[in-house]
PDB file of N, CA and C in Angstrom:
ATOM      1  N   UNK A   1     286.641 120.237 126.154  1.00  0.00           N
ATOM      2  CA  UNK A   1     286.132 120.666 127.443  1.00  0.00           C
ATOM      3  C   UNK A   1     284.657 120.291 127.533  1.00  0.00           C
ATOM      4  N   UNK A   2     284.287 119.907 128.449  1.00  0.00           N
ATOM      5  CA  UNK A   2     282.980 119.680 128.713  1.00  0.00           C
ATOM      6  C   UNK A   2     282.440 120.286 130.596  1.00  0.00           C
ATOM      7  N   UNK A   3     281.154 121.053 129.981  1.00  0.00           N
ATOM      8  CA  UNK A   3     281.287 121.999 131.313  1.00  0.00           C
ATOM      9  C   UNK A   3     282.272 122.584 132.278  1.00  0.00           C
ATOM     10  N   UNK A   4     283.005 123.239 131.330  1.00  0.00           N
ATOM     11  CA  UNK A   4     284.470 123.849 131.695  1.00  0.00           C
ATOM     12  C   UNK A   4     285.134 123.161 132.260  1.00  0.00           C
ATOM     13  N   UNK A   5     285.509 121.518 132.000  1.00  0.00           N
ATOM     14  CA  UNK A   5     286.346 120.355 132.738  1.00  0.00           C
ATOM     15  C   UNK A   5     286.695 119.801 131.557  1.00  0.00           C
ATOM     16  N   UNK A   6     288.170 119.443 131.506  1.00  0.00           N
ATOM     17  CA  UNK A   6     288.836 118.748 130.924  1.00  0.00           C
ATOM     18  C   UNK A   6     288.490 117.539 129.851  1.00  0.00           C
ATOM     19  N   UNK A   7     287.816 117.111 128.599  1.00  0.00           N
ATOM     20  CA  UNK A   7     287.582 115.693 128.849  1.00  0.00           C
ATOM     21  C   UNK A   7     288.760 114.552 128.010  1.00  0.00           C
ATOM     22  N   UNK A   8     289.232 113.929 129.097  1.00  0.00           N
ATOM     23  CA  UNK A   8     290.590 113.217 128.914  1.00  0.00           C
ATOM     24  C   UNK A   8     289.903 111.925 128.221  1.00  0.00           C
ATOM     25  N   UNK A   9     289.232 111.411 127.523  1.00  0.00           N
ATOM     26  CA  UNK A   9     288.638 110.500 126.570  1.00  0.00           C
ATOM     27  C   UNK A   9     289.345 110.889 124.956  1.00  0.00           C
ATOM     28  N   UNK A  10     289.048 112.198 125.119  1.00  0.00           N
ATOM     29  CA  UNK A  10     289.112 113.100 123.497  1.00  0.00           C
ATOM     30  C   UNK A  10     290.659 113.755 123.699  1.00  0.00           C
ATOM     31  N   UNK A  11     291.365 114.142 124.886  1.00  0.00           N
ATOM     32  CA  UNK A  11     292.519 114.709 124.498  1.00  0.00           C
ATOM     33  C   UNK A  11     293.889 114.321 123.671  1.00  0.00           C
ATOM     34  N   UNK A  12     294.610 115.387 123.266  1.00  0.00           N
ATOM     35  CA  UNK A  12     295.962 114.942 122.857  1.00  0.00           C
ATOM     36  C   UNK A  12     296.524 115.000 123.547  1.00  0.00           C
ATOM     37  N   UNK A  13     297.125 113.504 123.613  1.00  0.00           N
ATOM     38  CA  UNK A  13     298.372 113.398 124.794  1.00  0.00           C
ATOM     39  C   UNK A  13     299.786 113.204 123.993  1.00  0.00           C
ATOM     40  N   UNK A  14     301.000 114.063 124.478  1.00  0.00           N
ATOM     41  CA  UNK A  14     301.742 114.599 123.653  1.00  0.00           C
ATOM     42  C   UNK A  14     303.108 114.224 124.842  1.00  0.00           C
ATOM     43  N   UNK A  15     304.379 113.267 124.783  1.00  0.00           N
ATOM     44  CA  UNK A  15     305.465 113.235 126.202  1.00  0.00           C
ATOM     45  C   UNK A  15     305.812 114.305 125.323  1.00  0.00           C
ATOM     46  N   UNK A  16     306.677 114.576 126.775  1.00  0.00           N
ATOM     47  CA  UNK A  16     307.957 115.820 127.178  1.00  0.00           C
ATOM     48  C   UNK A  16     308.975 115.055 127.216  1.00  0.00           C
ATOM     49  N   UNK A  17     310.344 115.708 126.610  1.00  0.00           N
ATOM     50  CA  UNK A  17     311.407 115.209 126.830  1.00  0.00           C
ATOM     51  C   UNK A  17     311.935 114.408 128.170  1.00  0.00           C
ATOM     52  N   UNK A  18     312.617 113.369 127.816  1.00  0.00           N
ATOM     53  CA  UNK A  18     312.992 112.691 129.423  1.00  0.00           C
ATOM     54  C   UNK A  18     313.853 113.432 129.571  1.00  0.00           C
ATOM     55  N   UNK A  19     313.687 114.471 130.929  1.00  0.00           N
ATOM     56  CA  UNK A  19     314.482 114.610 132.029  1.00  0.00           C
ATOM     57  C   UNK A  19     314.488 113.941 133.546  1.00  0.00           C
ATOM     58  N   UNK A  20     313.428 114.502 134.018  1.00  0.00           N
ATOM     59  CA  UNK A  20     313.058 114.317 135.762  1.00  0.00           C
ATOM     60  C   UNK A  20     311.937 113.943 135.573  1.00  0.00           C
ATOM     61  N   UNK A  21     311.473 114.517 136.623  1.00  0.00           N
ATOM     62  CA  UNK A  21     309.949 114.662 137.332  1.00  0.00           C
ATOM     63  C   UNK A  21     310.104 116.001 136.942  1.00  0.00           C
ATOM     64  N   UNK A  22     309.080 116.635 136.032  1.00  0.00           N
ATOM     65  CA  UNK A  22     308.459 117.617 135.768  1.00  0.00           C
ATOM     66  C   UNK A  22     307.785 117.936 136.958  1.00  0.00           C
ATOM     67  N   UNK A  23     307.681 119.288 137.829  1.00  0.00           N
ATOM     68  CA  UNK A  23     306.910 119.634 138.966  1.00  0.00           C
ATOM     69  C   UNK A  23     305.963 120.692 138.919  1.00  0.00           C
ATOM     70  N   UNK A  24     306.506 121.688 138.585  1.00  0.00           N
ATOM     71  CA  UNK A  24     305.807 122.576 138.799  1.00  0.00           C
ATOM     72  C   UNK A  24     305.371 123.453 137.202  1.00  0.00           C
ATOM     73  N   UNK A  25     303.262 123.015 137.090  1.00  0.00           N
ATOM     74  CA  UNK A  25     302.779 123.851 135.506  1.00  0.00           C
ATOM     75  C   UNK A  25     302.322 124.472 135.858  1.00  0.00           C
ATOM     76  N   UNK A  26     302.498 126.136 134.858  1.00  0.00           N
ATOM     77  CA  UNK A  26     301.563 127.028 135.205  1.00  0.00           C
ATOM     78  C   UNK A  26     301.262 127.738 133.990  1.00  0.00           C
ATOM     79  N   UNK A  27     299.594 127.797 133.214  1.00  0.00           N
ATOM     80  CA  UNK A  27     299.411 128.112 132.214  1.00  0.00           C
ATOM     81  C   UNK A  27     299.933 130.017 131.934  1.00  0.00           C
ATOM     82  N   UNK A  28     300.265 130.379 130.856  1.00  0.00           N
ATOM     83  CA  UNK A  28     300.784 132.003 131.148  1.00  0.00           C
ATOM     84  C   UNK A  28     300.420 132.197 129.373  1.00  0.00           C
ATOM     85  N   UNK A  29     299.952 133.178 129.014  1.00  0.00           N
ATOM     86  CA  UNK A  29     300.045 133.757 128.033  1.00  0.00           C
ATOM     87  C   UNK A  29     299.041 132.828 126.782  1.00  0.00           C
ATOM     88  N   UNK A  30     299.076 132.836 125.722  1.00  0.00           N
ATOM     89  CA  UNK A  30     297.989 131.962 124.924  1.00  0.00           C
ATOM     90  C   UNK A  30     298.786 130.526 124.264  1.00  0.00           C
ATOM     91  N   UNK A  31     298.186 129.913 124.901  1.00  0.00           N
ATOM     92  CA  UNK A  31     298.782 128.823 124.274  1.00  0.00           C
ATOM     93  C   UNK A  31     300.256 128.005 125.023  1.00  0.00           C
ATOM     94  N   UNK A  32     300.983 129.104 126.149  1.00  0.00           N
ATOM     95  CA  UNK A  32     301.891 128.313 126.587  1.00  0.00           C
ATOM     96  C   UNK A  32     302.114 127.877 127.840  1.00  0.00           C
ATOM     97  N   UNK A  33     303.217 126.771 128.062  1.00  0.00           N
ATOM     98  CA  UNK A  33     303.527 126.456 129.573  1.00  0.00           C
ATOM     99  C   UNK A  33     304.570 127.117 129.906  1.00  0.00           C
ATOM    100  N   UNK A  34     304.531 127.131 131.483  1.00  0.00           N
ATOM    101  CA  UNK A  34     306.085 126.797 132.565  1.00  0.00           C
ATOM    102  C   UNK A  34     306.055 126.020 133.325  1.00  0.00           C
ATOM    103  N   UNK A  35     306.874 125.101 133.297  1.00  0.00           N
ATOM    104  CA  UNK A  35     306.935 123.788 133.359  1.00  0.00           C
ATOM    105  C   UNK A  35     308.686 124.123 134.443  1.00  0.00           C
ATOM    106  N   UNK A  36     308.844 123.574 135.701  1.00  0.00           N
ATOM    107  CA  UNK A  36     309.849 123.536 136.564  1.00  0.00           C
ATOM    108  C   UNK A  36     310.259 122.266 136.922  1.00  0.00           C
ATOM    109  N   UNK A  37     311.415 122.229 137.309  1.00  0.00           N
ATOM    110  CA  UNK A  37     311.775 120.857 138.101  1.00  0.00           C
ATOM    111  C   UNK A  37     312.188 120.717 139.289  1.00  0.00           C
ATOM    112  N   UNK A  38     312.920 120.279 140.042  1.00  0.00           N
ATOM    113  CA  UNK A  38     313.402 120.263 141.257  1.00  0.00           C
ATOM    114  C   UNK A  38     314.434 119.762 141.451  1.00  0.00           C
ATOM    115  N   UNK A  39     315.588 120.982 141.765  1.00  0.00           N
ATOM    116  CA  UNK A  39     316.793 120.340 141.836  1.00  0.00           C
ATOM    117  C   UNK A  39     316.897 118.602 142.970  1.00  0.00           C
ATOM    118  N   UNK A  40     317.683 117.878 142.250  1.00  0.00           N
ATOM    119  CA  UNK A  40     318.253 116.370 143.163  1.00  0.00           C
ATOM    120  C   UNK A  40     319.605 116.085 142.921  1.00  0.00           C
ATOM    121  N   UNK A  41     319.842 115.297 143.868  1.00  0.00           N
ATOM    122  CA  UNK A  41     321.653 115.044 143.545  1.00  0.00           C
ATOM    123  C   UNK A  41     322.203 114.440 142.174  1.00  0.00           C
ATOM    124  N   UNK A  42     321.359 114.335 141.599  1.00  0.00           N
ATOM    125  CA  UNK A  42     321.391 113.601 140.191  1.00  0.00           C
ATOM    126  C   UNK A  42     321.417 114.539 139.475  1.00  0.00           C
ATOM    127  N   UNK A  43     320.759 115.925 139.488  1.00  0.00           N
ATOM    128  CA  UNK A  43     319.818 117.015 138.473  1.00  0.00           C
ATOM    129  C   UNK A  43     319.779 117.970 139.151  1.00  0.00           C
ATOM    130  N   UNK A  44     320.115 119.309 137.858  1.00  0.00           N
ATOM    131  CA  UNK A  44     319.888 120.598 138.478  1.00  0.00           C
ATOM    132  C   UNK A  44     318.638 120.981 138.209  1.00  0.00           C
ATOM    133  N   UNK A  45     317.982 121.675 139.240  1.00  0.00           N
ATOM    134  CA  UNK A  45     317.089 122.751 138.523  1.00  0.00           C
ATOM    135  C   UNK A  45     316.405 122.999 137.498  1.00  0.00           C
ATOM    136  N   UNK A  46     315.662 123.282 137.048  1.00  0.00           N
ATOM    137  CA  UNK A  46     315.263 123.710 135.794  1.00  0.00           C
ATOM    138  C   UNK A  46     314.081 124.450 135.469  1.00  0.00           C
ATOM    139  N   UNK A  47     313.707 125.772 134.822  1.00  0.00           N
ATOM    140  CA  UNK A  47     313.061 126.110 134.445  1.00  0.00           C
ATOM    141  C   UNK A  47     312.231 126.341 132.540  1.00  0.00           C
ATOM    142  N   UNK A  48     311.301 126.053 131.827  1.00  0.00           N
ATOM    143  CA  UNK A  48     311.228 125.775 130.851  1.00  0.00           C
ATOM    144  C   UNK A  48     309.603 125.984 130.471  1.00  0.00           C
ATOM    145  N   UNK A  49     310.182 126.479 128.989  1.00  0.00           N
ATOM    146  CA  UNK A  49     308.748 127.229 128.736  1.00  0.00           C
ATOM    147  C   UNK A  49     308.337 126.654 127.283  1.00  0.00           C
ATOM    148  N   UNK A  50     307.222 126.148 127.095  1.00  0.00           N
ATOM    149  CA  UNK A  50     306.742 125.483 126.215  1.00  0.00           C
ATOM    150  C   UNK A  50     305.731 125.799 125.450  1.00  0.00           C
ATOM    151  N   UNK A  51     305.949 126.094 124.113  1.00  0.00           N
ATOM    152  CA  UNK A  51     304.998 126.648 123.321  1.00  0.00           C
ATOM    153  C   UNK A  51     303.435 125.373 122.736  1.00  0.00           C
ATOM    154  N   UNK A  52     302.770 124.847 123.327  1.00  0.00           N
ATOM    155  CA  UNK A  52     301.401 124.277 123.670  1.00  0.00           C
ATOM    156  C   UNK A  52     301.773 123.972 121.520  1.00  0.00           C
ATOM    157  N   UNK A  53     300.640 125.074 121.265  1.00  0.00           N
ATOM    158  CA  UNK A  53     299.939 124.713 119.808  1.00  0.00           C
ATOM    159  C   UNK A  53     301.701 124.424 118.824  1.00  0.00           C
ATOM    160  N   UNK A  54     302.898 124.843 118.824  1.00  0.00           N
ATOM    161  CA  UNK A  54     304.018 124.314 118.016  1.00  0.00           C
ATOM    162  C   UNK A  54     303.851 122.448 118.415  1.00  0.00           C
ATOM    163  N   UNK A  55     303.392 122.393 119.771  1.00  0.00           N
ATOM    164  CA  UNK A  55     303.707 120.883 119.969  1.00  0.00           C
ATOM    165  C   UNK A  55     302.391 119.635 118.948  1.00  0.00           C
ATOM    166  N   UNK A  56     301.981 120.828 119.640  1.00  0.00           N
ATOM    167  CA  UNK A  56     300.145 119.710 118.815  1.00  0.00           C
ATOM    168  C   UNK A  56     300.534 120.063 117.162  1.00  0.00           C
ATOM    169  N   UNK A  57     300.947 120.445 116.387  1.00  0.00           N
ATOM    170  CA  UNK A  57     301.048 121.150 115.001  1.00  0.00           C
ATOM    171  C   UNK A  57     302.307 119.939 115.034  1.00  0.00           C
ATOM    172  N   UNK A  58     303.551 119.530 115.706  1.00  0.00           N
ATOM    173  CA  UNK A  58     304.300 119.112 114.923  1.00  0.00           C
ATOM    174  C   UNK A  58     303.717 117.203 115.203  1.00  0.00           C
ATOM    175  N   UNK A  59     304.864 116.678 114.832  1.00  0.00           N
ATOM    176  CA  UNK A  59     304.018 114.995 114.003  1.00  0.00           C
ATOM    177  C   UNK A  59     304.702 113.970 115.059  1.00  0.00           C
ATOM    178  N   UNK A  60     305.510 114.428 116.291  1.00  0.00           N
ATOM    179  CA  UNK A  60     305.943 113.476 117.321  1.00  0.00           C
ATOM    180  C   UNK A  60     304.741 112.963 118.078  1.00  0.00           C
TER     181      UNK A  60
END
């Protein structure tokens, strides 16, 4: 972080499983996501919650 902004030079960038279009993040609790999708005629729905520091800790 640099002056409480993001700095995307230095971050870990980490994919998410291929499903969709990931839509809707919302940070909740320490360390984790909720992460939504949007149902399409292809794909249901989805809601999904992601534990942040298990992802950065493992070696994908």
């Amino acid at each position: 972080m640099n002056n409480d902004k993001p700095d995307w030079l230095t971050g870990i960038y980490k994919r998410l499983g291929n499903y969709s279009q990931w839509e809707g993040i919302h940070w909740y609790g320490a360390g984790k996501l909720l992460i939504t999708t949007e149902k399409t005629p292809l794909n249901k729905a989805l809601i999904a919650t992601l534990d942040v520091q298990k992802l950065l800790d493992s070696s994908e």
